[in-house]
PDB file of N, CA and C in Angstrom:
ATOM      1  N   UNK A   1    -110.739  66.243  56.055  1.00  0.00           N
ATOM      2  CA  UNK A   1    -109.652  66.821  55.300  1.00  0.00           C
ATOM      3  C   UNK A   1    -108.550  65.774  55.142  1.00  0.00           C
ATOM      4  N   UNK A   2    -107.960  65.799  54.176  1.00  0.00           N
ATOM      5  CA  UNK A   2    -106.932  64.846  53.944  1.00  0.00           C
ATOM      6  C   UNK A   2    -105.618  65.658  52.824  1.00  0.00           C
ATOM      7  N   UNK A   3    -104.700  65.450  54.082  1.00  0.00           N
ATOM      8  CA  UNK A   3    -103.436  65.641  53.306  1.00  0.00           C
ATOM      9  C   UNK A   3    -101.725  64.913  52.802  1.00  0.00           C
ATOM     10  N   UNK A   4    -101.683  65.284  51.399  1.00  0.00           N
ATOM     11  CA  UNK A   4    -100.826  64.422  51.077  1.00  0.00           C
ATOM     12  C   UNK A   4     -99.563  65.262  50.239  1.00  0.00           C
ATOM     13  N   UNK A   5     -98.539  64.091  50.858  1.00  0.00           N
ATOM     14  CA  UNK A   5     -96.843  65.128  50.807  1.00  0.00           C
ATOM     15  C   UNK A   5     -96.593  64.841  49.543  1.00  0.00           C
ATOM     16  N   UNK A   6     -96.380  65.175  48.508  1.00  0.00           N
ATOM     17  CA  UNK A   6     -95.652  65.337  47.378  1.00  0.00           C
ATOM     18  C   UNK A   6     -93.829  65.493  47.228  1.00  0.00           C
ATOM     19  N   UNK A   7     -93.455  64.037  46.668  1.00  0.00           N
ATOM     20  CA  UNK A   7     -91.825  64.614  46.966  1.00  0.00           C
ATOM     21  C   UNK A   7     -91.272  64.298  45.569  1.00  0.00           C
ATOM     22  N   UNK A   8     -90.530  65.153  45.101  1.00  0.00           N
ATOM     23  CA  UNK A   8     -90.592  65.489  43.644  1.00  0.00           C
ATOM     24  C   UNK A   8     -88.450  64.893  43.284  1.00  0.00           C
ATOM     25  N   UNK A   9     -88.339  64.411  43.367  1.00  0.00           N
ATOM     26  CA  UNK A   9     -87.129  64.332  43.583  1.00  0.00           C
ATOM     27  C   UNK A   9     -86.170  65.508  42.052  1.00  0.00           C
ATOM     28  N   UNK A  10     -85.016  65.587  42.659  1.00  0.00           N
ATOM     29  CA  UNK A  10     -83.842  66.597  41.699  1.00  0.00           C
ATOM     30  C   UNK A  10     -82.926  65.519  40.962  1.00  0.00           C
ATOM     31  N   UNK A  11     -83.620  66.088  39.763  1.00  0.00           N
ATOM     32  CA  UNK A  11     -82.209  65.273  39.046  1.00  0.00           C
ATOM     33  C   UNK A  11     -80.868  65.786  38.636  1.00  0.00           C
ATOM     34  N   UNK A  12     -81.036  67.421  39.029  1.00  0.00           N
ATOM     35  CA  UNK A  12     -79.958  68.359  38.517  1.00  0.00           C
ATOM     36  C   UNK A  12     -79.041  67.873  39.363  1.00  0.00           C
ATOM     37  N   UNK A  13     -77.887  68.300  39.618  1.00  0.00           N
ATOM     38  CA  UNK A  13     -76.661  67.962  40.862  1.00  0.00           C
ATOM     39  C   UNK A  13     -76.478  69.220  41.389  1.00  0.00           C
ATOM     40  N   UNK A  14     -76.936  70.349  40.947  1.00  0.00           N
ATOM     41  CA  UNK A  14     -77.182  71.805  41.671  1.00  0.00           C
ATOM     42  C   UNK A  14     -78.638  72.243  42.338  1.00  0.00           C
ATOM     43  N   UNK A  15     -78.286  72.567  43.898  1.00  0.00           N
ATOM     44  CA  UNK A  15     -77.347  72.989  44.383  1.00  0.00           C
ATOM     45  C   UNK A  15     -76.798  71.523  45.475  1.00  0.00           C
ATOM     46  N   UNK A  16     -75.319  71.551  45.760  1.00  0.00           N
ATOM     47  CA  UNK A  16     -75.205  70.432  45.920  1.00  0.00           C
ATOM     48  C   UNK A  16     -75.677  69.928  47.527  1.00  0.00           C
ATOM     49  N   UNK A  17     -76.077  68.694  47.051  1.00  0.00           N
ATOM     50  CA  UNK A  17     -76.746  67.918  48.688  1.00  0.00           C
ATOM     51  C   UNK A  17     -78.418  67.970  48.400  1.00  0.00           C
ATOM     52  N   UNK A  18     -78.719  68.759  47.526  1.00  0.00           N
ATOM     53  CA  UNK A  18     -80.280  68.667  47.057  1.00  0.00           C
ATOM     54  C   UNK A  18     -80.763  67.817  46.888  1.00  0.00           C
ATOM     55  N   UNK A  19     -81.354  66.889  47.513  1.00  0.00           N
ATOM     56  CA  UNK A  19     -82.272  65.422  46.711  1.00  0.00           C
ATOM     57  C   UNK A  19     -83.338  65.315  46.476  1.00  0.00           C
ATOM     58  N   UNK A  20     -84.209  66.247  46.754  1.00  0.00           N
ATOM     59  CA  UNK A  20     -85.884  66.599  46.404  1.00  0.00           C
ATOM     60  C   UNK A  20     -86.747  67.873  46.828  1.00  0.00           C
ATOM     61  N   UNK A  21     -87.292  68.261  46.012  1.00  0.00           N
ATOM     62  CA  UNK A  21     -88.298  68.950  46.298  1.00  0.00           C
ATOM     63  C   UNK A  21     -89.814  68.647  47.120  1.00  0.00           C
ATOM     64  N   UNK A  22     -90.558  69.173  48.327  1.00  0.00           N
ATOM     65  CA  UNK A  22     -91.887  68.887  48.815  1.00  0.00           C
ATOM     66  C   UNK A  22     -92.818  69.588  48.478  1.00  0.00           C
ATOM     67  N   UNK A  23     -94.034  69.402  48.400  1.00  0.00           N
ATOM     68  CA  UNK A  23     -94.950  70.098  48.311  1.00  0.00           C
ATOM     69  C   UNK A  23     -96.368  69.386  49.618  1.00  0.00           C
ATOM     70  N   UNK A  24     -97.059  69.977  49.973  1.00  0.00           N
ATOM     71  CA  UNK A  24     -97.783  69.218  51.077  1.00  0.00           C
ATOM     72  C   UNK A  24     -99.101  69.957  50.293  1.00  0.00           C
ATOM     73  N   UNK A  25     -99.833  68.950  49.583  1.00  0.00           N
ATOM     74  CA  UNK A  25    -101.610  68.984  49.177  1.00  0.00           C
ATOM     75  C   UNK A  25    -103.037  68.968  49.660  1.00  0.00           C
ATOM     76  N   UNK A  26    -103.768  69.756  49.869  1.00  0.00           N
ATOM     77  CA  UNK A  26    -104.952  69.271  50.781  1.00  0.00           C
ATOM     78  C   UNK A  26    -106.406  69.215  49.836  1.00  0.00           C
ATOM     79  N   UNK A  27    -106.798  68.078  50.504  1.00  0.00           N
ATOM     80  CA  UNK A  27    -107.946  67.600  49.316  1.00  0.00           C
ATOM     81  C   UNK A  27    -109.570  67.751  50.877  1.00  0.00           C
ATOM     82  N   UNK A  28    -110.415  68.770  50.396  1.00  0.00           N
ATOM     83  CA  UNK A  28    -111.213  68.568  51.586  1.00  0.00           C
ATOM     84  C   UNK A  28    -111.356  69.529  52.715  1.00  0.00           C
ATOM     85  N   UNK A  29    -112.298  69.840  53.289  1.00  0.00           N
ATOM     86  CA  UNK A  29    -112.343  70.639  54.097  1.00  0.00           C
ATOM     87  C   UNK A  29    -112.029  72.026  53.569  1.00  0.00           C
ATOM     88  N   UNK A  30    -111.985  73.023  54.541  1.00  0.00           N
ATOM     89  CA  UNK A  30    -111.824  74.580  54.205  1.00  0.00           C
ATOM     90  C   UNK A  30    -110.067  74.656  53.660  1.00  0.00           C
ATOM     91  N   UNK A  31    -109.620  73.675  53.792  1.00  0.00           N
ATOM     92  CA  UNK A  31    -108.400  73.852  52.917  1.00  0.00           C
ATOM     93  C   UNK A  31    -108.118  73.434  51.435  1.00  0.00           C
ATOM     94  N   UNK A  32    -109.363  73.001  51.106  1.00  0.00           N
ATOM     95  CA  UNK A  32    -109.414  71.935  49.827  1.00  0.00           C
ATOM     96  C   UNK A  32    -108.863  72.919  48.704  1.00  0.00           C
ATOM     97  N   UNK A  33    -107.842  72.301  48.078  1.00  0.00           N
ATOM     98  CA  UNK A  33    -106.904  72.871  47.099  1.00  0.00           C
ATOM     99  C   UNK A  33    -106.099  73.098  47.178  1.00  0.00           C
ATOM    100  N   UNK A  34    -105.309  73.721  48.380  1.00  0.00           N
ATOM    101  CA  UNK A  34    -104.837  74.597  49.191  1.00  0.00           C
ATOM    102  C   UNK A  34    -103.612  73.924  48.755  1.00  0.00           C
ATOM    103  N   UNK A  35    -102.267  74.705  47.781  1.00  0.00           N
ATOM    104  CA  UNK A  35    -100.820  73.579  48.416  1.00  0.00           C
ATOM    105  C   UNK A  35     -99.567  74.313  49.040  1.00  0.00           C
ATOM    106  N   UNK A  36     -99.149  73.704  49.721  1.00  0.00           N
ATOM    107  CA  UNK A  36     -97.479  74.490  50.524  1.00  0.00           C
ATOM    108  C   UNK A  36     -96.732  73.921  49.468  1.00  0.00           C
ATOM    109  N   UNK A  37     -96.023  75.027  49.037  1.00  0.00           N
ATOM    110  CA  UNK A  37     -95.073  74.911  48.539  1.00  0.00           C
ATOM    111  C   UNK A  37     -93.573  75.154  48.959  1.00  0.00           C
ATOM    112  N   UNK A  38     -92.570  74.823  48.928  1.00  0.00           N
ATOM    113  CA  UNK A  38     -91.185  75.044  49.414  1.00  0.00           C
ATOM    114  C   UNK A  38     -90.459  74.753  50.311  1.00  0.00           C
ATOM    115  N   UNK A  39     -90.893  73.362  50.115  1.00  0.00           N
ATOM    116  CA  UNK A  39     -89.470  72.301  51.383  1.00  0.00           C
ATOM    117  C   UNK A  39     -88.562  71.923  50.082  1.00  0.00           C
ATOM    118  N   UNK A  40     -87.898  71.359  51.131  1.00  0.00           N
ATOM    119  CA  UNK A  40     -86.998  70.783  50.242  1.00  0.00           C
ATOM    120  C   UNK A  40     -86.292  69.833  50.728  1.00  0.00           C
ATOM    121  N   UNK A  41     -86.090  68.784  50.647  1.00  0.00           N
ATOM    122  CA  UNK A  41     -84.856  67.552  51.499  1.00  0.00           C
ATOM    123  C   UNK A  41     -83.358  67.743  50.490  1.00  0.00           C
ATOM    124  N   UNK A  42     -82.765  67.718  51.903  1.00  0.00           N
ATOM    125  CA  UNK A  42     -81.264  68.070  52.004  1.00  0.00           C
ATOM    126  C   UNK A  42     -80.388  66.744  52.794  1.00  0.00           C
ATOM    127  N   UNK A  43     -79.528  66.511  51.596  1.00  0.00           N
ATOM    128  CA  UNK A  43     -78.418  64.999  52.573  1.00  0.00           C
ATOM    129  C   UNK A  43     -77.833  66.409  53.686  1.00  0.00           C
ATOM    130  N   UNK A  44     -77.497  65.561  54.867  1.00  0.00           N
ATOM    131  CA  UNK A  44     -76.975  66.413  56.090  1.00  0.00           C
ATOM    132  C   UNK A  44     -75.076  66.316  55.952  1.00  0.00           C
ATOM    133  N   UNK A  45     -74.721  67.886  56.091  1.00  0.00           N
ATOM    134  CA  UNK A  45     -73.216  68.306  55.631  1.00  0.00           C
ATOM    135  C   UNK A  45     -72.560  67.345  56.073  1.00  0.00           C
ATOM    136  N   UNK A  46     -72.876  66.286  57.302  1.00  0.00           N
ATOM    137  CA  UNK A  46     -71.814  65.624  57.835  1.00  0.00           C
ATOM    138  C   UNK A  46     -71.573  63.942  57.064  1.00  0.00           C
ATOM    139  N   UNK A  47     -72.865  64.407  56.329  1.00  0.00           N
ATOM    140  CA  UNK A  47     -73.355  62.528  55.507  1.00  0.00           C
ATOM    141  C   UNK A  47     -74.084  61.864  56.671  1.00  0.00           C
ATOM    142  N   UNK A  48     -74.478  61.861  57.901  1.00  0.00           N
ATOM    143  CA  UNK A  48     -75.662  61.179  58.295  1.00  0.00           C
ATOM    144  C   UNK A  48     -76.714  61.345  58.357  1.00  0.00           C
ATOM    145  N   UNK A  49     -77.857  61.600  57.826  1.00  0.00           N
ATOM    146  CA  UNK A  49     -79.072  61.873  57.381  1.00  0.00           C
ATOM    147  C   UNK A  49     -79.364  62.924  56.690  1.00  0.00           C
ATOM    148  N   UNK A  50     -81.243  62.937  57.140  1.00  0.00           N
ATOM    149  CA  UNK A  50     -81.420  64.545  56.001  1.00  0.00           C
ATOM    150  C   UNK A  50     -81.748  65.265  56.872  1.00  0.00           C
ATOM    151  N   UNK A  51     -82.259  66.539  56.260  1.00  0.00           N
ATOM    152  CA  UNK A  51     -82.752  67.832  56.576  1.00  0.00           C
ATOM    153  C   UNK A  51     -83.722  68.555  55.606  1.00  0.00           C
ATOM    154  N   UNK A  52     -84.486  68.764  56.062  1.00  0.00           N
ATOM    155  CA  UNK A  52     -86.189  69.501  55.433  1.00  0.00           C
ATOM    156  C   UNK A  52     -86.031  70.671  56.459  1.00  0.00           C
ATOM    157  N   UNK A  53     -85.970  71.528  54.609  1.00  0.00           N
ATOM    158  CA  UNK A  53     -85.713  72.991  55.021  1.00  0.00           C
ATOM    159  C   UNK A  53     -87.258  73.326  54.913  1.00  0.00           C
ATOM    160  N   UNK A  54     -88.124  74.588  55.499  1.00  0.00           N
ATOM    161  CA  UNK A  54     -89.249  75.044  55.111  1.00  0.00           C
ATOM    162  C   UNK A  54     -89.006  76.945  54.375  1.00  0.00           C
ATOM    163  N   UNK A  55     -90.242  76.811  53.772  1.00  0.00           N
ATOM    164  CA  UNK A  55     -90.067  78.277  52.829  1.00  0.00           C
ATOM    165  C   UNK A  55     -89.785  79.072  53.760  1.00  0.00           C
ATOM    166  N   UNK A  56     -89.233  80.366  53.344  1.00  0.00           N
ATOM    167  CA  UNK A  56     -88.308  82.016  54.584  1.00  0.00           C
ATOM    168  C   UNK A  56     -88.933  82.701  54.063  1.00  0.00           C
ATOM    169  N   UNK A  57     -88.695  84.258  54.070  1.00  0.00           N
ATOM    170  CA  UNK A  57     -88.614  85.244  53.069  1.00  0.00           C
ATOM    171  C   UNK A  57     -87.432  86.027  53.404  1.00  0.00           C
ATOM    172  N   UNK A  58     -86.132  85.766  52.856  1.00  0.00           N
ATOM    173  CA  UNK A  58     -85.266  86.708  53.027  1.00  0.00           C
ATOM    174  C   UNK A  58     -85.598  88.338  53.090  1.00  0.00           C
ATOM    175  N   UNK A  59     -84.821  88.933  54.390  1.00  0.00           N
ATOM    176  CA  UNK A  59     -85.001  90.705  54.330  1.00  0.00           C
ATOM    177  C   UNK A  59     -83.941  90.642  55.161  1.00  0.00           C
ATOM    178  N   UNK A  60     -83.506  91.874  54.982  1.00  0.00           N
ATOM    179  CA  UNK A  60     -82.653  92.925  55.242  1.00  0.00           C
ATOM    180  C   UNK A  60     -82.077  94.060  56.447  1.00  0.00           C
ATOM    181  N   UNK A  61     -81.815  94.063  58.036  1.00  0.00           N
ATOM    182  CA  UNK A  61     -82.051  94.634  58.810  1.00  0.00           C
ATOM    183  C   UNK A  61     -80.511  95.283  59.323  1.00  0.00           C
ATOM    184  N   UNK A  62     -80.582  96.580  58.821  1.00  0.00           N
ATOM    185  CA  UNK A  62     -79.167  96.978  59.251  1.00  0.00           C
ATOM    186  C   UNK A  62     -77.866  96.824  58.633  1.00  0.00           C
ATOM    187  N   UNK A  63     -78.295  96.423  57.255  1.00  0.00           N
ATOM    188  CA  UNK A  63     -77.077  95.328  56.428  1.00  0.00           C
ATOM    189  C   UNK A  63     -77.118  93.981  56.860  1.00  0.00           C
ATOM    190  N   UNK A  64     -77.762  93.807  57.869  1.00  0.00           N
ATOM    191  CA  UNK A  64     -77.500  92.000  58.366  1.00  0.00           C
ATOM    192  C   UNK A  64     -78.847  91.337  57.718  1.00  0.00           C
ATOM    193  N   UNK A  65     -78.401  90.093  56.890  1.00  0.00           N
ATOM    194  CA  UNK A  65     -79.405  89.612  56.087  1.00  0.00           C
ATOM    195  C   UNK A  65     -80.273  88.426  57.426  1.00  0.00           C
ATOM    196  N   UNK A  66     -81.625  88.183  56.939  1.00  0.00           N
ATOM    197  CA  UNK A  66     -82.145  87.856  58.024  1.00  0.00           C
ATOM    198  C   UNK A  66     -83.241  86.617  57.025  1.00  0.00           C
ATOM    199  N   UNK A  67     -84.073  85.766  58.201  1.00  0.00           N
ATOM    200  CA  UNK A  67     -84.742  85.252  57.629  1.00  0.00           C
ATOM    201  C   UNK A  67     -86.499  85.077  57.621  1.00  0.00           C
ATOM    202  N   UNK A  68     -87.290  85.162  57.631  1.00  0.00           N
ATOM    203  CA  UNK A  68     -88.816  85.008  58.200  1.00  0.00           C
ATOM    204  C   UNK A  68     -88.862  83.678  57.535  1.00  0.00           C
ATOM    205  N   UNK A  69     -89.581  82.937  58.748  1.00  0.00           N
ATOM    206  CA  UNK A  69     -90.362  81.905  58.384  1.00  0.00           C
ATOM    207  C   UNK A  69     -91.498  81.997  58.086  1.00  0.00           C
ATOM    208  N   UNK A  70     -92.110  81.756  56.843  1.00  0.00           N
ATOM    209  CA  UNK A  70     -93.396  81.631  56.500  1.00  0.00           C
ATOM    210  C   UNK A  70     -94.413  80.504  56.920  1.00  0.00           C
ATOM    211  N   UNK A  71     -93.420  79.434  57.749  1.00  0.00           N
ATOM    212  CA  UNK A  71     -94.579  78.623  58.570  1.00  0.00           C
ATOM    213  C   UNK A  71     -94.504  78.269  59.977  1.00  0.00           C
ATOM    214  N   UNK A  72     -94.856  78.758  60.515  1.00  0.00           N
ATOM    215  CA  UNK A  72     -95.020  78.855  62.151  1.00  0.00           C
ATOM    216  C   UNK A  72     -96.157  77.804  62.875  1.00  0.00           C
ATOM    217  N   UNK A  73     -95.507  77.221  64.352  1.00  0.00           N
ATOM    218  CA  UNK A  73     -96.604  76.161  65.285  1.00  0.00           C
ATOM    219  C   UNK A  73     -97.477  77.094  66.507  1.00  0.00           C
TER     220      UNK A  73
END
């Protein structure tokens, strides 16, 4: 199996600190085709490095907004 990161960079200036989009591809094996979609690289609020967010699914508990991660170790 072989996998490869896709980084798509933003040329918009919204939303701000955005500098690219990821996608992670798999060519091979029982994953062949298979792509993750929804990182994203982020400059870090303070200006020293980045941050790679991964996909959530926003919901709702009590009025308090919450998050699920859709990719777990």
């Amino acid at each position: 199996m072989k996998a490869t990161v896709k980084i798509l960079r933003t040329d918009r200036p919204t939303p701000a600190g955005k500098l690219a989009d990821a996608e992670i591809h798999f060519a091979g094996g029982e994953l062949d085709g298979l792509k993750l979609i929804g990182f994203a690289v982020w400059e870090r609020r303070n200006g020293s490095g980045r941050v790679v967010t991964f996909p959530a699914r926003p919901f709702t508990i009590h009025g308090e907004r919450r998050h699920f991660a859709l990719i777990r170790a």
